[in-house]
C-alpha atoms as a PDB file:
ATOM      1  CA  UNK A   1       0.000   0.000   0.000  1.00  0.00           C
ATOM      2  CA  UNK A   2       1.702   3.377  -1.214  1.00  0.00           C
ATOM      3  CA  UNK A   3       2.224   6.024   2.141  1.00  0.00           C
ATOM      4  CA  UNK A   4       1.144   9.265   1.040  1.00  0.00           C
ATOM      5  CA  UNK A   5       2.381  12.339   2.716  1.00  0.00           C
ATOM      6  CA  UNK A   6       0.067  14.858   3.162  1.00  0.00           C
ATOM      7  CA  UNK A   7       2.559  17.850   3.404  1.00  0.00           C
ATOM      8  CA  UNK A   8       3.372  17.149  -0.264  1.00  0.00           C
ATOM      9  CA  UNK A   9       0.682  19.257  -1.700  1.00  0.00           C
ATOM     10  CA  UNK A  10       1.318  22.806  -2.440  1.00  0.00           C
ATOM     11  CA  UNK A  11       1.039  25.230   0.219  1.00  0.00           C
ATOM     12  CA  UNK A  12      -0.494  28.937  -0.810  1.00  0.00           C
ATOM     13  CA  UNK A  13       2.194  31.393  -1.102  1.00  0.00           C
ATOM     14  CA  UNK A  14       3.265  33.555   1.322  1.00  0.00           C
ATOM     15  CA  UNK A  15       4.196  37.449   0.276  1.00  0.00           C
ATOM     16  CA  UNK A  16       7.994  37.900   0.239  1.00  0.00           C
ATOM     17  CA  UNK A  17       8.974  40.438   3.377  1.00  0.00           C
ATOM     18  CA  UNK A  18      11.947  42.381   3.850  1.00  0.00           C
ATOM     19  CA  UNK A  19      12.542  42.578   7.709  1.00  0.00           C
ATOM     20  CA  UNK A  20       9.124  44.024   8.527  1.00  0.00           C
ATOM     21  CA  UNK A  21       7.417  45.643   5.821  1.00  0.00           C
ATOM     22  CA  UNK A  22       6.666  43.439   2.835  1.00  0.00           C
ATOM     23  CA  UNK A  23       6.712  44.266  -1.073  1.00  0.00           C
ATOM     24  CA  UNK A  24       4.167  46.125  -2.960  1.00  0.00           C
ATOM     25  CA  UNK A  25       1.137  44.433  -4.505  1.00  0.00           C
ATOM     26  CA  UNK A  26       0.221  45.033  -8.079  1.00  0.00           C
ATOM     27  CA  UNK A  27      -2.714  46.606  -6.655  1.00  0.00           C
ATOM     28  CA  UNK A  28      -0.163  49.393  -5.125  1.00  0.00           C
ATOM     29  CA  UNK A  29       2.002  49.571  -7.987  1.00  0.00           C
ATOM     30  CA  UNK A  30      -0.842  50.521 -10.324  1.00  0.00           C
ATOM     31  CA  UNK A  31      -2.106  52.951  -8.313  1.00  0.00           C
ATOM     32  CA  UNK A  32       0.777  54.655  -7.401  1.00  0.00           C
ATOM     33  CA  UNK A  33       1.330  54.639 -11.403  1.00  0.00           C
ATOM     34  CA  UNK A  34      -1.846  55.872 -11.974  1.00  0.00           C
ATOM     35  CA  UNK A  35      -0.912  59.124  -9.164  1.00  0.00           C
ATOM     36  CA  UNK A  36       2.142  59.540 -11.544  1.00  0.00           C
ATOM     37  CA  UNK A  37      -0.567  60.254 -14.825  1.00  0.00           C
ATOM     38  CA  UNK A  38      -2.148  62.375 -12.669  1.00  0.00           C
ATOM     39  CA  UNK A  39       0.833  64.356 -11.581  1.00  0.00           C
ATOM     40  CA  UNK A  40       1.271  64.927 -15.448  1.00  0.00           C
ATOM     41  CA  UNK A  41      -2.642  66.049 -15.585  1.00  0.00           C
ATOM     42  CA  UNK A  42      -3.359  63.330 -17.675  1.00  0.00           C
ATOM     43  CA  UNK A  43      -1.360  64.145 -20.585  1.00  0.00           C
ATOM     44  CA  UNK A  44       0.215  61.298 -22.873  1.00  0.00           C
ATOM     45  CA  UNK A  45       2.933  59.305 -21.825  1.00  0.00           C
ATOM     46  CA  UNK A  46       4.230  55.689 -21.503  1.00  0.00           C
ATOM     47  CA  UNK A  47       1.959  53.754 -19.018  1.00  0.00           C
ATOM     48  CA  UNK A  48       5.362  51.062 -19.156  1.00  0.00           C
ATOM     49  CA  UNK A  49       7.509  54.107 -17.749  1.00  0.00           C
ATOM     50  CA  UNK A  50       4.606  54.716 -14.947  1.00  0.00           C
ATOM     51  CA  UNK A  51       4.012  51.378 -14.080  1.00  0.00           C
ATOM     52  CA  UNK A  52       8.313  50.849 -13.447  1.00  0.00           C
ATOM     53  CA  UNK A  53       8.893  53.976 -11.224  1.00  0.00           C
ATOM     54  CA  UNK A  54       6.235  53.270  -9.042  1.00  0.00           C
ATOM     55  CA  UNK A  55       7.446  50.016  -8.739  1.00  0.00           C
ATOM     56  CA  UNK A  56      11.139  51.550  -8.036  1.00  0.00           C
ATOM     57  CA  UNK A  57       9.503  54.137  -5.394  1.00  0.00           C
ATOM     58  CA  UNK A  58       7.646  51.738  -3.726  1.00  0.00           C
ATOM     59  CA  UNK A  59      10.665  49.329  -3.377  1.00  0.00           C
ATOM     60  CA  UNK A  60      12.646  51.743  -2.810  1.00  0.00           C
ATOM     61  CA  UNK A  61      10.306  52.609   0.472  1.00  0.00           C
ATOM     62  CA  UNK A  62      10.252  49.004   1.432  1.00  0.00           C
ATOM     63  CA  UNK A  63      13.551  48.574   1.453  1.00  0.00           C
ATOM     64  CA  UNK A  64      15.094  51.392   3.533  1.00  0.00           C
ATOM     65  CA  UNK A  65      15.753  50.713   7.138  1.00  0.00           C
ATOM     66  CA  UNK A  66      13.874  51.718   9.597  1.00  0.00           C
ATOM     67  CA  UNK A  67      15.070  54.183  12.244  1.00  0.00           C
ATOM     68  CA  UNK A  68      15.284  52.815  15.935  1.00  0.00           C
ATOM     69  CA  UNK A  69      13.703  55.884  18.058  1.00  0.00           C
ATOM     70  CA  UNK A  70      16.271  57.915  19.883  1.00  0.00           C
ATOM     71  CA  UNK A  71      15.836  57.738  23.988  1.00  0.00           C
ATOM     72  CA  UNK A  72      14.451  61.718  23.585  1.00  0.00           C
ATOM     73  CA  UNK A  73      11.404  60.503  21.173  1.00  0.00           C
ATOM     74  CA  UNK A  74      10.624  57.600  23.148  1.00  0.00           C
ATOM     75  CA  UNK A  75       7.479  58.068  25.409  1.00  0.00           C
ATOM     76  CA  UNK A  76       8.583  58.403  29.518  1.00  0.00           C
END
């Protein structure tokens, strides 16, 4: 009789995290491209160019460290 394993089947994926905050959705990146058409009032441009620097700001925000508080910020 063939043993099956049950932890064999695929398990849903987890989003990828970097220390604490975790990467944009495509639901973020789109809308943060869709800010960037707006900043330009709508005019013309290259929805590929839009859709890749929100992508880079938003990484860019998930990636950077965050800040310990200093001892004066910290509530007494």
């Amino acid at each position: 009789m063939p043993v099956t394993n049950k932890t064999s089947s695929p398990q849903p994926r987890k989003s990828r995290a970097i220390g604490t905050k975790s990467l944009p959705t495509p639901e973020e990146i789109a809308f943060r491209a869709y800010q960037i058409y707006l900043d330009r009032n709508g005019a013309p441009g290259n929805a590929f160019e839009d859709w890749t620097r929100a992508e880079r700001e938003l990484l860019a925000g998930a990636l950077k460290p965050r800040r310990k508080p200093s001892p004066k910020s910290q509530a007494a």
